[in-house]
Protein backbone atom coordinates (compact mmCIF):
# COMPACT_ATOMS: atom_id res chain seq x y z
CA UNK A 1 29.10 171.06 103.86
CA UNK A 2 31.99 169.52 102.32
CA UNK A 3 32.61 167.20 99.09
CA UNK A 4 35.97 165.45 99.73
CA UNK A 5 34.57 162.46 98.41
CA UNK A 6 33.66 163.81 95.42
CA UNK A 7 35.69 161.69 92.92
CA UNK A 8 37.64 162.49 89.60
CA UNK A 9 35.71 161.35 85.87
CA UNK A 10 35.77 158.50 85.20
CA UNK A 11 36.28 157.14 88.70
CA UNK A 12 33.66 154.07 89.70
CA UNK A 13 33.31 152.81 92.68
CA UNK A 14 34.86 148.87 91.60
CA UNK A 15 36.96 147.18 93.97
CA UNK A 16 40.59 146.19 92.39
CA UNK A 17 42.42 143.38 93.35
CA UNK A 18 41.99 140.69 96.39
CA UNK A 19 43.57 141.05 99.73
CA UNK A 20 45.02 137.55 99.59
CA UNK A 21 43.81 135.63 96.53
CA UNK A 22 42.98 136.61 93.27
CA UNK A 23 40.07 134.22 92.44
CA UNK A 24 36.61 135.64 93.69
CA UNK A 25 34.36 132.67 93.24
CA UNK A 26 35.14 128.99 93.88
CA UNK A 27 31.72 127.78 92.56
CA UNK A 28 28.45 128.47 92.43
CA UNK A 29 25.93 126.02 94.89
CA UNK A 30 22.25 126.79 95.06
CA UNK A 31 20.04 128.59 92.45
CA UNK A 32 16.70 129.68 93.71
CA UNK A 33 13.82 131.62 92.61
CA UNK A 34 12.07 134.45 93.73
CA UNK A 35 9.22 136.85 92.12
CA UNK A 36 11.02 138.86 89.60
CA UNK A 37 15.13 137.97 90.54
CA UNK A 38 16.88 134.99 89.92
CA UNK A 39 19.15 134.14 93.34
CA UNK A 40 22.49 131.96 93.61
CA UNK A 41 24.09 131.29 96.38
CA UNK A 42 27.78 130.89 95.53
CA UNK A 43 31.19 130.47 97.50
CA UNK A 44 33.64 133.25 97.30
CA UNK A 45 37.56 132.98 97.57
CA UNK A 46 38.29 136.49 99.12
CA UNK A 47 35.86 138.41 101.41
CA UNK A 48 38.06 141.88 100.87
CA UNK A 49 39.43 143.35 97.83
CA UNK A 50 42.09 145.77 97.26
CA UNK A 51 40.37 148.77 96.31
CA UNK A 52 41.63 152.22 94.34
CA UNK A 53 38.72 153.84 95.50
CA UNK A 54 40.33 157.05 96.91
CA UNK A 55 40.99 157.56 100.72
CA UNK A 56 40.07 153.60 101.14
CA UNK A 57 42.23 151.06 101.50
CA UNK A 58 40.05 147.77 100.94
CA UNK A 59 36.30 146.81 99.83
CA UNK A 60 33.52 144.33 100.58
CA UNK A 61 30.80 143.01 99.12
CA UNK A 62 28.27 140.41 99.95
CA UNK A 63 26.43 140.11 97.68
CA UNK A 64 27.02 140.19 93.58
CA UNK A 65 23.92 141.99 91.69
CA UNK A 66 21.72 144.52 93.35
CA UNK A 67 17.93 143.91 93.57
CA UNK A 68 17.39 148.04 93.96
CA UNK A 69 17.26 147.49 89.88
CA UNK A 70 18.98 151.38 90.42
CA UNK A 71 18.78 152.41 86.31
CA UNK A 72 21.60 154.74 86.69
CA UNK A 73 23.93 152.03 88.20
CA UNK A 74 27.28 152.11 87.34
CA UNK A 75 28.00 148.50 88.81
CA UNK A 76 25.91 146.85 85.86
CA UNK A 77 29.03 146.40 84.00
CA UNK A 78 28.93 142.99 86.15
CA UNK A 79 26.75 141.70 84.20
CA UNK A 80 29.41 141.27 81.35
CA UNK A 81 31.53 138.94 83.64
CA UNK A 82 28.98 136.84 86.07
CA UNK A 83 27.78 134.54 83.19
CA UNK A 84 24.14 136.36 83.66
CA UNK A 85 21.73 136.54 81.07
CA UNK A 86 19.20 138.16 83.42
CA UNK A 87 19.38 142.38 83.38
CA UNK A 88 20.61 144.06 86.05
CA UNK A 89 18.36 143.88 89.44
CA UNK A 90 17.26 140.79 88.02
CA UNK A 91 19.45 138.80 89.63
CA UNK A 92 21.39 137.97 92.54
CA UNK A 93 24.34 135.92 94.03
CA UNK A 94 24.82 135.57 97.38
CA UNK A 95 28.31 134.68 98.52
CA UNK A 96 26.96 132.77 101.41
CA UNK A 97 30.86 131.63 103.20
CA UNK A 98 31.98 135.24 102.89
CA UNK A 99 31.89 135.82 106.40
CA UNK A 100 34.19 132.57 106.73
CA UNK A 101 36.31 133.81 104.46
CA UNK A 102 36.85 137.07 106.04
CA UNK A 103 37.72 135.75 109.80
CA UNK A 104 40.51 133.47 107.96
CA UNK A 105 41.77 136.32 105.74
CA UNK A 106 42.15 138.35 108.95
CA UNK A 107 43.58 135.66 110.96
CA UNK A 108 46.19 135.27 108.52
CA UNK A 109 47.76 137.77 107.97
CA UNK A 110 51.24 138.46 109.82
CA UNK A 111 50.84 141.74 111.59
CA UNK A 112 47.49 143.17 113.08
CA UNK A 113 45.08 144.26 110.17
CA UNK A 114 44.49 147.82 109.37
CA UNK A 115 43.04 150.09 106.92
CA UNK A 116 39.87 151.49 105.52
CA UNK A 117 37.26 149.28 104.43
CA UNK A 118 34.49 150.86 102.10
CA UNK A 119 31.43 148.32 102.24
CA UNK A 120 28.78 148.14 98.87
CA UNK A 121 31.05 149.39 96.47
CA UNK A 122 29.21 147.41 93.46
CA UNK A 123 26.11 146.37 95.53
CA UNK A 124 24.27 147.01 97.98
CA UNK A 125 25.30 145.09 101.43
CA UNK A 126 21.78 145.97 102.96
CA UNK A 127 19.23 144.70 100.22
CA UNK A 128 16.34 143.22 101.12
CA UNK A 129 18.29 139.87 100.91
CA UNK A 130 20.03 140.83 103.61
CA UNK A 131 17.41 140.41 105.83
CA UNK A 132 17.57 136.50 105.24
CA UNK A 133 21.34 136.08 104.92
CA UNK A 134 23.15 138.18 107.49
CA UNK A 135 26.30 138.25 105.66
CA UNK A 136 26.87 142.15 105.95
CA UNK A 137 26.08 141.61 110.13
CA UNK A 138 28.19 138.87 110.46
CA UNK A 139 30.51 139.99 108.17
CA UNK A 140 30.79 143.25 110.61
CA UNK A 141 30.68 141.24 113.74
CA UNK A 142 34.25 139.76 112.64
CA UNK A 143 35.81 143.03 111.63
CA UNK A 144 34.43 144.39 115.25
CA UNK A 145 37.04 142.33 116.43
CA UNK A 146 40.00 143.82 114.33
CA UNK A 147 40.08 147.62 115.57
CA UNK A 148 42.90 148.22 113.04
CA UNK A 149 39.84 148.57 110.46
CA UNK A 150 37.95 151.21 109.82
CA UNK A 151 34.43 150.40 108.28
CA UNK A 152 32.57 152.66 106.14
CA UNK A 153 28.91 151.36 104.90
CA UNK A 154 27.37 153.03 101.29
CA UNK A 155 23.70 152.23 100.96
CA UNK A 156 20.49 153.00 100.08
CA UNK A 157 18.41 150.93 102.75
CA UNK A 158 16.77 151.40 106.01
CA UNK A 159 18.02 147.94 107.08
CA UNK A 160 21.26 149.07 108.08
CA UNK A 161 19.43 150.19 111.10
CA UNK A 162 18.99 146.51 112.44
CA UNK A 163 23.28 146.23 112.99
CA UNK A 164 23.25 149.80 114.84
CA UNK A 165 24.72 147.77 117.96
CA UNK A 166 27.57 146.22 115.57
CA UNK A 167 28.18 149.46 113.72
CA UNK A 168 28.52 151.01 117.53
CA UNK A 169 31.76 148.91 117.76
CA UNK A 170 33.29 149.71 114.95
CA UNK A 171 36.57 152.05 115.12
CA UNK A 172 35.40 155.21 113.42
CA UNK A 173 32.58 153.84 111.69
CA UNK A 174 30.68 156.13 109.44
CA UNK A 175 27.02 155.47 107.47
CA UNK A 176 26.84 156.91 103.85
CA UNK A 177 23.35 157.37 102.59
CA UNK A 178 22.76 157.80 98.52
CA UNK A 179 20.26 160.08 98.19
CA UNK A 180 19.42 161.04 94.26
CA UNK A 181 16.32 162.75 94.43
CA UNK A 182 13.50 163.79 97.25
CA UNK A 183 11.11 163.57 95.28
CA UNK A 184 9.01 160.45 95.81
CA UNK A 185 7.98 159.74 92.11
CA UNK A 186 11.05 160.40 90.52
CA UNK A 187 12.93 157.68 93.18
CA UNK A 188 10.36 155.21 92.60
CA UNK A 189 11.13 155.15 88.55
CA UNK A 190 14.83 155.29 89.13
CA UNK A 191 15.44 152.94 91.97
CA UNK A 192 12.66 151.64 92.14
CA UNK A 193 14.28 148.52 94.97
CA UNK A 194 15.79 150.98 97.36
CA UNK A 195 14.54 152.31 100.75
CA UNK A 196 12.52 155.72 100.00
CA UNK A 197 14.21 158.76 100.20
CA UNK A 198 12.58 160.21 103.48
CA UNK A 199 12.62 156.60 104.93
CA UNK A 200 17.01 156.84 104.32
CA UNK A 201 16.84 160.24 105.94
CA UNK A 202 15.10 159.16 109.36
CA UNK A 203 17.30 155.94 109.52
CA UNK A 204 20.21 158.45 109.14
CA UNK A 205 18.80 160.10 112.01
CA UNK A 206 18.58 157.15 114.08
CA UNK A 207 22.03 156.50 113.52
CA UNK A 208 23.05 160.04 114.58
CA UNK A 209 21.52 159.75 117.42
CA UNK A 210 23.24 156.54 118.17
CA UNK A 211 26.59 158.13 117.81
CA UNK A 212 27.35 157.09 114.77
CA UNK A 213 28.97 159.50 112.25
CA UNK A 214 26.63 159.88 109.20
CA UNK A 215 27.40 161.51 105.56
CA UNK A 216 25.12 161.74 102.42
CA UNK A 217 26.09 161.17 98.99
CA UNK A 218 24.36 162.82 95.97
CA UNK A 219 24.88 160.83 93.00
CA UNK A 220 24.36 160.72 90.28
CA UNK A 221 23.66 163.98 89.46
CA UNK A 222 21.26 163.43 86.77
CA UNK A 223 20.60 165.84 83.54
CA UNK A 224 17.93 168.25 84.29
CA UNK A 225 16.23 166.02 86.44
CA UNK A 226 18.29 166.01 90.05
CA UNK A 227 20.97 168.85 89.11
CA UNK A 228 19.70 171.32 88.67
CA UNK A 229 19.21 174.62 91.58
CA UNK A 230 16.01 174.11 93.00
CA UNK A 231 16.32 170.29 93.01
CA UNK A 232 19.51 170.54 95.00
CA UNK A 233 18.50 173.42 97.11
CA UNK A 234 15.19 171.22 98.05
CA UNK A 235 17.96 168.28 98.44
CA UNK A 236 19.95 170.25 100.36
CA UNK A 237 17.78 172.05 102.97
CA UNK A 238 16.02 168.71 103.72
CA UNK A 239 19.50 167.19 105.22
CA UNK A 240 20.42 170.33 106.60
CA UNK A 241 16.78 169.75 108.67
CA UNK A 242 17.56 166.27 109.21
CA UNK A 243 21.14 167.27 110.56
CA UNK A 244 23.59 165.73 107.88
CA UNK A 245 26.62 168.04 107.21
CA UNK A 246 28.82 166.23 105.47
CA UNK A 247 27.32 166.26 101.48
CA UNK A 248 29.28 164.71 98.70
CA UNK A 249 28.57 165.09 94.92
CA UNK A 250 29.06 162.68 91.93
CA UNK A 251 28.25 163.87 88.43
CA UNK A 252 27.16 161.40 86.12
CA UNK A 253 29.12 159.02 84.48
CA UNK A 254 27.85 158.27 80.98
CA UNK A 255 29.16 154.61 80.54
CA UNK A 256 27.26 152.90 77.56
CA UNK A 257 24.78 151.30 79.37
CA UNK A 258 24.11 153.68 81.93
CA UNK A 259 23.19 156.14 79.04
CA UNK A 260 21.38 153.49 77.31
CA UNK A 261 19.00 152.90 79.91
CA UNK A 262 18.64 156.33 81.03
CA UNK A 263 17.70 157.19 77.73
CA UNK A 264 15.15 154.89 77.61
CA UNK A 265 14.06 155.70 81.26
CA UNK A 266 13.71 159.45 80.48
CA UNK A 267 12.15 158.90 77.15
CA UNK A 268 9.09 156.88 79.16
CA UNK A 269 9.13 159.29 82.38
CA UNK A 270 10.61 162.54 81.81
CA UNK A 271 10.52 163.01 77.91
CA UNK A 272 10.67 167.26 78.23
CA UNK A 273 14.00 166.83 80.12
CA UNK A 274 15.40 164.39 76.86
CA UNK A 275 17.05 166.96 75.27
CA UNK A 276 19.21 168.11 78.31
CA UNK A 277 20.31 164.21 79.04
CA UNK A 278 21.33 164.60 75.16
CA UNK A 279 23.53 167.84 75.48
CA UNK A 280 24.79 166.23 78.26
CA UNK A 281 26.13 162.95 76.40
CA UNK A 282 27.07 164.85 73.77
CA UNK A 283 29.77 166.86 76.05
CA UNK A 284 29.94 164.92 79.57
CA UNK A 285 33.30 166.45 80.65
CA UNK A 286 31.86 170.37 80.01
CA UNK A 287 28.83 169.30 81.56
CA UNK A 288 30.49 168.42 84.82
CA UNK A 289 32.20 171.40 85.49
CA UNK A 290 29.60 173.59 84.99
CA UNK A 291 27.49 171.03 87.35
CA UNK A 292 30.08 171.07 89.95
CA UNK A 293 30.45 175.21 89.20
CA UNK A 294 26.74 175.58 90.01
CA UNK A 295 27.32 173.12 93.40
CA UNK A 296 29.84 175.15 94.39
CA UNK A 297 28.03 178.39 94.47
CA UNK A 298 25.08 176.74 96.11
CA UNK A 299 27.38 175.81 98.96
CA UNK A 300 28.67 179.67 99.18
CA UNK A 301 24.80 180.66 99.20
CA UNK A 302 24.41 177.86 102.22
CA UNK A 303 27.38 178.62 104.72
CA UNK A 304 25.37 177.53 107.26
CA UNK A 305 25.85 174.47 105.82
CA UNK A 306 28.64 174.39 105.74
């Protein structure tokens, strides 16, 4: 087991900068309604984004807003800059030309595109909306034809087994699976929109046994709730079962609203674990290491894992 991916505090996953224009949005079309999320379908400027994401070179996303309703999210800060009044997995905008956009940012450019592209960096590409709009599968059917780029899909969803033929042609394509917790309960109060844990873990091995490189990422790691030994031994020896070697950490980050709503969510759920998300806000950056110290020695105590 390794955790290369395993990013520095205070490192989000947010796309920085445009590929070739610096405008995201050029207007936003058709607002529907479904039960529970406000939708908008919207046309975007620029289908990849410069990204500082480390060991990536670009990002992509669909889709603006996440219907998972994930309370830990650290992509809620969008909410401060899409004109949204709506809370976070309450709404959605769906950037129906991005797919457009993409094959003409490609085409342009001088020299044959290349680099890393890390798709559902502040969303989720494979949300149930997905499953209507087909912008991650088209979206991937263009880069297909640009070997230069290496694609790399984050996500919580079972859907992403639909584009297995797609993600077959990709140049060193590899499927990331969040995973926070195994325990059924626990995911249904913190993502409550996302694909169930076990459900992630047997699309993961559909994927593996399509050929297709798989890796799991454990994050956040949440206050006395999914960090602590037996939860991420449990966590652990599950993938190991299902196959998955490659396991990367990510210890929470306590932006503002992030703690704000995890507060309230462990105040409803888990109020005898309160405390520990407390001492944890109170010191995040001591907290870590001593999270990632404890991770570490699991991993000596699992070299089979390894």
């Amino acid at each position: 087991m390794k955790n290369g991916r395993v990013r520095r505090t205070g490192t989000a996953l947010v796309g920085q900068g445009t590929l070739f224009d610096n405008d995201h949005t050029a207007g936003k079309d058709l607002v529907k309604s479904v039960p529970g999320v406000t939708v908008r379908e919207i046309h975007c400027r620029s289908a990849l984004n410069r990204t500082k994401i480390p060991g990536f070179d670009y990002c992509m996303n669909p889709y603006r807003g996440c219907t998972h309703g994930c309370v830990y999210c650290y992509a809620s800060f969008m909410c401060r800059f899409t004109g949204h009044e709506e809370e976070w997995g309450k709404f959605l905008d769906v950037k129906v030309n991005l797919p457009a956009v993409l094959q003409r940012q490609l085409a342009r450019s001088r020299t044959a595109p290349r680099g890393k592209v890390l798709v559902g960096t502040v969303t989720d590409a494979y949300q149930p909306a997905e499953r209507k709009y087909r912008l991650t599968r088209s979206s991937l059917e263009v880069l297909a034809d640009h070997p230069g780029m290496e694609i790399h899909v984050l996500t919580k969803s079972t859907l992403v087994r639909r584009d297995i033929p797609v993600l077959k042609r990709l140049k060193g394509c590899e499927v990331g699976f969040t995973i926070t917790t195994m325990d059924e309960r626990s995911a249904r109060i913190l993502e409550p929109g996302a694909s169930p844990p076990l459900a992630r873990l047997e699309a993961a091995e559909e994927l593996m046994k399509e050929g297709i490189r798989v890796w799991a990422f454990v994050a956040p790691l949440l206050p006395g709730l999914t960090d602590t030994d037996d939860s991420l031994s449990a966590l652990l020896g599950t993938l190991r079962k299902k196959g998955i070697k490659q396991v990367d950490f990510d210890p929470l980050n306590p932006y503002p609203a992030v703690a704000s709503r995890l507060r309230t969510t462990y105040r409803r759920h888990f109020p005898g674990l309160l405390s520990i998300l407390e001492e944890y806000l109170r010191d995040p950056e001591c907290c870590r290491r001593e999270t990632m110290d404890r991770i570490r020695l699991l991993e000596k105590s699992c070299q089979e894992f390894l």
